[in-house]
Protein backbone atom coordinates (compact mmCIF):
# COMPACT_ATOMS: atom_id res chain seq x y z
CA UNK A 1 7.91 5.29 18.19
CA UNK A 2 5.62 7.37 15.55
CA UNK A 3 3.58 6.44 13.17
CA UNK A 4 6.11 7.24 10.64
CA UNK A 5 8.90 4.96 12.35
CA UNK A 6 6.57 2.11 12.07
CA UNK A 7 5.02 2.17 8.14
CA UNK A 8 5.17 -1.08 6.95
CA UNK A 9 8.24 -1.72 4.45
CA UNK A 10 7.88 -5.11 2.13
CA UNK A 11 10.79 -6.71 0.96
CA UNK A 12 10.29 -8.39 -2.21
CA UNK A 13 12.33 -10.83 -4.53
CA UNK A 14 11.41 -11.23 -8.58
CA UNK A 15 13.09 -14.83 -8.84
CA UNK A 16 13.96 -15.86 -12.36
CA UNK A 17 17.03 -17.25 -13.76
CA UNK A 18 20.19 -14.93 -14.34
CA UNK A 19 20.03 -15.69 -18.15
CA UNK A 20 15.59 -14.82 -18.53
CA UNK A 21 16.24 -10.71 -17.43
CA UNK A 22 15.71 -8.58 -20.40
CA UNK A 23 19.08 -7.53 -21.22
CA UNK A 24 19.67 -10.69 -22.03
CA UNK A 25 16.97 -11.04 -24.77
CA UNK A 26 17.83 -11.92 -27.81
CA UNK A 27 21.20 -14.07 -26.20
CA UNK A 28 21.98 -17.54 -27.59
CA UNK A 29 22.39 -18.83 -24.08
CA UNK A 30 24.36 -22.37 -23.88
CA UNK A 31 22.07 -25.11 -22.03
CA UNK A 32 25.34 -26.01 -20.11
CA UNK A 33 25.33 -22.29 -18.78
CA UNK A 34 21.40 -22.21 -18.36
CA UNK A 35 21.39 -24.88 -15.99
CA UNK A 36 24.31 -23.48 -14.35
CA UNK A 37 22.31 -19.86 -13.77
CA UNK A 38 19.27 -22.36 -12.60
CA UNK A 39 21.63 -24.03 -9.62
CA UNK A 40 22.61 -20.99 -8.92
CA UNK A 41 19.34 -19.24 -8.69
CA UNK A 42 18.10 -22.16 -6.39
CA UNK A 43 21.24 -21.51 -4.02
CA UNK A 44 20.77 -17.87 -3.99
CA UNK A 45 17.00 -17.92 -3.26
CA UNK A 46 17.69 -20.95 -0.46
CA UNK A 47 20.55 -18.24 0.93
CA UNK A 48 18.21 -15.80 0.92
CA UNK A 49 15.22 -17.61 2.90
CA UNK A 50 18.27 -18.53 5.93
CA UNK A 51 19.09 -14.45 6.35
CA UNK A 52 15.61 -13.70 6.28
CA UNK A 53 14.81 -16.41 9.17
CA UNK A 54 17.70 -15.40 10.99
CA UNK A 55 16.38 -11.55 11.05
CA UNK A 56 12.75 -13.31 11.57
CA UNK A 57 11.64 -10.93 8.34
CA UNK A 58 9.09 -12.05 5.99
CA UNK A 59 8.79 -11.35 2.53
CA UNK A 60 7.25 -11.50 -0.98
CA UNK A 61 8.74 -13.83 -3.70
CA UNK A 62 7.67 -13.14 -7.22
CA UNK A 63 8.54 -16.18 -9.11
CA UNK A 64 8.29 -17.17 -12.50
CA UNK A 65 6.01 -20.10 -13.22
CA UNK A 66 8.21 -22.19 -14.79
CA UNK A 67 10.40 -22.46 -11.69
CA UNK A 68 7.47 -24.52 -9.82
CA UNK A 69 7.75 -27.16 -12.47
CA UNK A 70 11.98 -27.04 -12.74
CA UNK A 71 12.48 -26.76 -8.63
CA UNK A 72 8.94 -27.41 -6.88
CA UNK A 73 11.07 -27.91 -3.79
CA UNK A 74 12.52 -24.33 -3.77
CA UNK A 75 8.55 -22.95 -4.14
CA UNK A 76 7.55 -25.07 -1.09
CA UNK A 77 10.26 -24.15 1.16
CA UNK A 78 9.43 -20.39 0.51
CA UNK A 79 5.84 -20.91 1.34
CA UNK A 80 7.17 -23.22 4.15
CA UNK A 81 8.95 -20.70 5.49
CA UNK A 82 6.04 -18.12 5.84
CA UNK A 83 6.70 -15.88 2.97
CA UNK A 84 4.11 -15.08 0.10
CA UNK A 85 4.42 -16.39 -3.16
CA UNK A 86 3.19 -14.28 -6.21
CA UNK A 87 3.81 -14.45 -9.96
CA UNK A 88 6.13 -13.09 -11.94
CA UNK A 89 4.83 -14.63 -15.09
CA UNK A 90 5.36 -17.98 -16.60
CA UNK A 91 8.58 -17.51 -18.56
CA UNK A 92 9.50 -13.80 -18.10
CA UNK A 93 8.11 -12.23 -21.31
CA UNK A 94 7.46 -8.39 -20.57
CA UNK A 95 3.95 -7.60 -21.54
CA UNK A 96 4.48 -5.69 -24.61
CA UNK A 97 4.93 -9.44 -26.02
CA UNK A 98 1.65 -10.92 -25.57
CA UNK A 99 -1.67 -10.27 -27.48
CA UNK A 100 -4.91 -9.62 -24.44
CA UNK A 101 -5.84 -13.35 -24.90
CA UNK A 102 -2.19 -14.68 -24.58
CA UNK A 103 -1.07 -12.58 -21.67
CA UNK A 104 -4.50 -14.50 -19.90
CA UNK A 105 -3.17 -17.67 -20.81
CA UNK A 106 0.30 -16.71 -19.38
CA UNK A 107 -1.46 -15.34 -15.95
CA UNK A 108 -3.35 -18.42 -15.52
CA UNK A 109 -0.83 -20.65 -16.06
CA UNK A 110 1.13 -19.25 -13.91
CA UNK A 111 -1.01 -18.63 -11.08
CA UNK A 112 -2.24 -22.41 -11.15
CA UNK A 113 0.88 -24.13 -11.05
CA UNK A 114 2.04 -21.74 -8.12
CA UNK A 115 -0.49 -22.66 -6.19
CA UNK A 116 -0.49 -26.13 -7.07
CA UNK A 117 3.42 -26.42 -5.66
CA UNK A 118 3.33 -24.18 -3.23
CA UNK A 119 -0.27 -25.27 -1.65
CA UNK A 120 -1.38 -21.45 -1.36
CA UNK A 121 -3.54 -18.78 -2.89
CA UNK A 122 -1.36 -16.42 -5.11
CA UNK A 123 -3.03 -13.15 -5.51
CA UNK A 124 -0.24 -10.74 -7.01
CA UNK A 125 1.50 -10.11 -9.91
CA UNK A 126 4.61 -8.30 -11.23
CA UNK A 127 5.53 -8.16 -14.19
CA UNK A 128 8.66 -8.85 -15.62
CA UNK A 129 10.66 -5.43 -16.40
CA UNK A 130 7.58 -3.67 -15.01
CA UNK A 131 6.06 -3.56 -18.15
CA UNK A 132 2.56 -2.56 -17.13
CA UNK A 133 2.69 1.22 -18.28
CA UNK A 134 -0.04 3.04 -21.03
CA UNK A 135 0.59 1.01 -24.10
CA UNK A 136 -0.34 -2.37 -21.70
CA UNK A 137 -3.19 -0.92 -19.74
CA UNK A 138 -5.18 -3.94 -20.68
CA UNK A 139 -3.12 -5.83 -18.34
CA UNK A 140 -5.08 -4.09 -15.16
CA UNK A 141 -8.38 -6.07 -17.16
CA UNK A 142 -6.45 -8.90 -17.81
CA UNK A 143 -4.98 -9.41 -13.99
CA UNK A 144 -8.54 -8.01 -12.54
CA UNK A 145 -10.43 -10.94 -14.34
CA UNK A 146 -7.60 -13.61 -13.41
CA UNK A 147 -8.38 -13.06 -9.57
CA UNK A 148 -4.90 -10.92 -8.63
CA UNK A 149 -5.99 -9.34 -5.61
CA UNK A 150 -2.89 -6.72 -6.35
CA UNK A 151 -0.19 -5.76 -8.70
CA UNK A 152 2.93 -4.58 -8.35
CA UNK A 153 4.18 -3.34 -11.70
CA UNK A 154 3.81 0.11 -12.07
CA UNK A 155 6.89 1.88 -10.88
CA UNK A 156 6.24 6.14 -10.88
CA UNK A 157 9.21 6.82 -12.98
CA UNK A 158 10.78 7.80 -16.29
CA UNK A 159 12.75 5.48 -17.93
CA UNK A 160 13.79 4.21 -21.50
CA UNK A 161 11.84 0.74 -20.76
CA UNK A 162 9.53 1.36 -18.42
CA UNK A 163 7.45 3.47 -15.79
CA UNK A 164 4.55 6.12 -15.56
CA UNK A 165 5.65 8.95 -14.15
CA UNK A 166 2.73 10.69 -13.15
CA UNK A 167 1.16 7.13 -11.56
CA UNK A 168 0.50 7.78 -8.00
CA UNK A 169 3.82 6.95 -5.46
CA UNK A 170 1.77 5.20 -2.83
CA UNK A 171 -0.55 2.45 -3.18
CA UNK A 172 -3.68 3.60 -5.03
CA UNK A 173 -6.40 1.52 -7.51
CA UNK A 174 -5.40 1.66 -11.19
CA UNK A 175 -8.34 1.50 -13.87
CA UNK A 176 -8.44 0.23 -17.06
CA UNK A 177 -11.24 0.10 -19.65
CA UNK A 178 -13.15 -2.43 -18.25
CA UNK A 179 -11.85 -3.16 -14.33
CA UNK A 180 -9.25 -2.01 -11.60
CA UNK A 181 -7.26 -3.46 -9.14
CA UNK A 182 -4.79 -2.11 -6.22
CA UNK A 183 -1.53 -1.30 -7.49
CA UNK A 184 1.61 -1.47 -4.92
CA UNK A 185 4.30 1.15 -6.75
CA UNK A 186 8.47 0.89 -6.07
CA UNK A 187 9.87 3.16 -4.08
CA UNK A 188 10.70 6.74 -5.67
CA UNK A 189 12.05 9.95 -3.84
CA UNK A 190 10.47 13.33 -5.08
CA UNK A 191 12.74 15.64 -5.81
CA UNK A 192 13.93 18.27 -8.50
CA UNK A 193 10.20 18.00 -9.60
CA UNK A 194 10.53 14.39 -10.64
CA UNK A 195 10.30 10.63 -9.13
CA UNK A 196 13.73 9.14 -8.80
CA UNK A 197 13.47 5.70 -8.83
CA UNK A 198 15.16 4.25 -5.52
CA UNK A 199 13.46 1.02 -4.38
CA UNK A 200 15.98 -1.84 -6.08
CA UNK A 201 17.71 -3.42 -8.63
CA UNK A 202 20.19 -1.52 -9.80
CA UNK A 203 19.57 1.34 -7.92
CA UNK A 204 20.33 -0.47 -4.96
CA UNK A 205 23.41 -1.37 -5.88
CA UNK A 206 24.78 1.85 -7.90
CA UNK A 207 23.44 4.72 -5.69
CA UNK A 208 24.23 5.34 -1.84
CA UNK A 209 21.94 3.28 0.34
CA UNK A 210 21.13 6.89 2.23
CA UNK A 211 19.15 7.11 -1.27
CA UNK A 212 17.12 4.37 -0.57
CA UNK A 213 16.22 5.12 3.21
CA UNK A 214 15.27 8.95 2.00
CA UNK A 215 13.11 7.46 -0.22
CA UNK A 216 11.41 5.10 2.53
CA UNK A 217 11.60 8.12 4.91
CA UNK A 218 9.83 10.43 2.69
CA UNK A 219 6.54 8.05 1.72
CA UNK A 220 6.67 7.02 5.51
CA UNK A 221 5.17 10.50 5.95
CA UNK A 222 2.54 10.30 3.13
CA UNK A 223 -0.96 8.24 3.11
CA UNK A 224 -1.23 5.43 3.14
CA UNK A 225 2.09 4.60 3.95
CA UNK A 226 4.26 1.80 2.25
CA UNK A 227 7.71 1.37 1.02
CA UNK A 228 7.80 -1.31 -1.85
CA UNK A 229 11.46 -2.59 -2.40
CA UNK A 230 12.38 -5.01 -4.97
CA UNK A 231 15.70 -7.29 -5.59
CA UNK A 232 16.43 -10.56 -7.42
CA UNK A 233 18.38 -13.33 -6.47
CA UNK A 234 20.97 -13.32 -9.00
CA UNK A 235 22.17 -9.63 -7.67
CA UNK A 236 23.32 -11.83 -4.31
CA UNK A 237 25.49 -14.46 -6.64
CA UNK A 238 28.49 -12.37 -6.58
CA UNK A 239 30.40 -14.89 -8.56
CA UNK A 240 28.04 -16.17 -11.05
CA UNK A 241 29.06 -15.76 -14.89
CA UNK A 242 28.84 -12.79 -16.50
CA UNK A 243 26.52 -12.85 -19.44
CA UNK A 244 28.21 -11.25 -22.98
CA UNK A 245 26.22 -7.99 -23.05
CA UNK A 246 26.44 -4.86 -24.41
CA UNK A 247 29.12 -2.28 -22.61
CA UNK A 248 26.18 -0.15 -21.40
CA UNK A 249 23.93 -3.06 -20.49
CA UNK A 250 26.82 -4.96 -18.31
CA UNK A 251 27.32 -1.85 -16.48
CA UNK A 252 23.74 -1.64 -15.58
CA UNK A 253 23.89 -5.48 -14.48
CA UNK A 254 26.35 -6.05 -12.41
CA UNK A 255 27.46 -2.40 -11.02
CA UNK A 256 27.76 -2.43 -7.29
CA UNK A 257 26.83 -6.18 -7.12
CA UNK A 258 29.63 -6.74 -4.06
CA UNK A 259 27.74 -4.58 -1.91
CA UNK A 260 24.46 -6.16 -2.26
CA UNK A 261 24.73 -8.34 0.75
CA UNK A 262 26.19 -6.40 3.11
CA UNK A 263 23.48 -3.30 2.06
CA UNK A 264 21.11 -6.13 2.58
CA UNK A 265 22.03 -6.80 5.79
CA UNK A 266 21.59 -3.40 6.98
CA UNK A 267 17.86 -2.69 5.85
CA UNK A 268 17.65 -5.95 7.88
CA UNK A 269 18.72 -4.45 11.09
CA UNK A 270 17.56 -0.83 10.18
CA UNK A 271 14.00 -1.73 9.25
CA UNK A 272 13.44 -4.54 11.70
CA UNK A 273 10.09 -4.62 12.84
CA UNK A 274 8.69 -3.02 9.98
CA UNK A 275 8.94 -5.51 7.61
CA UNK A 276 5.51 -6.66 6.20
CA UNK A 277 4.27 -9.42 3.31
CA UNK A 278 3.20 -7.26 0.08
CA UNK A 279 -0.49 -9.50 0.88
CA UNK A 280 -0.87 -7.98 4.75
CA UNK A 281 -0.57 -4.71 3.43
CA UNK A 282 -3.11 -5.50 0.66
CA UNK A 283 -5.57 -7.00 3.99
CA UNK A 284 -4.30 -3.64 5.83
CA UNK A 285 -6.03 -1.49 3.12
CA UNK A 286 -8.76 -2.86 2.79
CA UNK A 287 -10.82 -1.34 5.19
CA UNK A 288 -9.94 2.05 3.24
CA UNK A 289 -10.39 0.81 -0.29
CA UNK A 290 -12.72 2.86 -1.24
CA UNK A 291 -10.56 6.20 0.25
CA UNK A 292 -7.39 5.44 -2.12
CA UNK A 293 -6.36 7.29 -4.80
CA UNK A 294 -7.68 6.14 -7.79
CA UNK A 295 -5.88 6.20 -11.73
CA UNK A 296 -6.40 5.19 -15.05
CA UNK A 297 -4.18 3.86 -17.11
CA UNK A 298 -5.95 3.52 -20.18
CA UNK A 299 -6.07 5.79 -22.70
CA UNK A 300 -9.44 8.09 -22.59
């Protein structure tokens, strides 16, 4: 097998309700249906822990902090199970909402109630709708001086709510004014002389899954090697209720959300041996810390 054949790929999962993801803000959202999206999330996540222990894969859960209150149960059978727990913030407000000292407060909060459920260290972050790009470069300070070890929020891409395009595709340390920390980007494939954004989410589910494995294929052959993909419980519920939304917005929601478990299954059985906690890799680059690429993301 080459070296290639065996990067290390890290399956991720952002875990929040159906009714917190951004194209729902703004919704009036019935408590009847909340709770509904909250079983449902529970079931999803607890469906997704039994495929991942029958494929003996483990994985990163980003979950939001409120969930270790509302299900502590669900947060200790993911750390039970062997998979690493990181935050996703405490109620799923992109970044762009929070003053410097709030966003803090939001980190922390987080962070301590994870690791109060789930009885170990959490030392990444990922932000809700990847919203760590220029205008929230104080985030990197913010997450540095909370004790993240890594973030995962800066996906290499153009796109009308997030992304930095010209952010590094492989894992590299991202400065802001006053600190840094090690950034873990999406997967993107290079081509046409821009980053097309591959690694989840929608994009999962709308574009053929040969997308996705040209995309892993590609940074397989680049240093250092990782393939960050990302997916969310809610995109396995195939029969949850559909939110009101906008025409365009309910497209990009639920488009090619049938074929999300069966795609699943194959990056199970395609990837298998591969598969690597978002924290190993972190421990894996350490040794070469001081080799990665480095880039700022605060203004000059």
């Amino acid at each position: 097998m080459s070296e290639a054949e065996k990067s290390p790929v890290v399956l991720s999962f952002d875990v929040e309700e159906h009714h917190r993801i951004e194209a729902a803000a703004g919704l009036q959202v019935a408590n009847d249906l909340k709770a509904d999206y909250a079983a449902r999330m529970e079931r999803s996540t607890r469906g997704l822990l039994d495929q991942l222990a029958a494929a003996a894969v483990p994985a990163t859960f980003y979950v939001v902090g409120q969930i270790a209150e509302t299900h502590p149960q669900l947060i200790r059978a993911i750390a039970a199970a062997g998979h690493e727990i990181g935050t996703h913030s405490w109620n799923h407000q992109r970044v762009h909402r929070f003053s410097e000292i709030a966003f803090r407060e939001d980190v922390l909060r987080s962070k301590g109630v994870l690791e109060s459920v789930s009885g170990q260290p959490v030392v990444g972050y990922r932000a809700p709708t990847f919203s760590v790009v220029r205008e929230t470069s104080w985030a990197v300070d913010v997450l540095a001086e909370c004790g993240l070890r890594y973030d995962s929020s800066i996906f290499p891409v153009r796109h009308d709510r997030y992304g930095v395009p010209d952010a590094p595709r492989t894992p590299f340390v991202v400065e802001g004014l006053r600190g840094s920390i090690l950034e873990l980007p999406p997967v993107t494939y290079r081509a046409f002389g821009q980053n097309l954004p591959v690694a989840g989410g929608g994009y999962f589910r709308l574009f053929p899954l040969g997308m996705m494995r040209a995309g892993i294929a590609q940074l397989a052959l680049s240093e250092p090697q990782l393939a960050m993909l990302y997916f969310h419980p809610w995109e396995f519920d195939l029969d949850q209720p559909r939110l009101p939304l906008s025409r365009v917005a309910r497209w990009r929601t639920y488009v090619g959300i049938s074929k999300s478990r069966d795609r699943l299954s194959e990056l199970l059985v395609r990837y298998a041996g591969r598969f690597r906690r978002a924290i190993d890799v972190v421990e894996s680059l350490q040794p070469i810390s001081d080799r990665l690429p480095r880039f700022r993301l605060a203004p000059s």
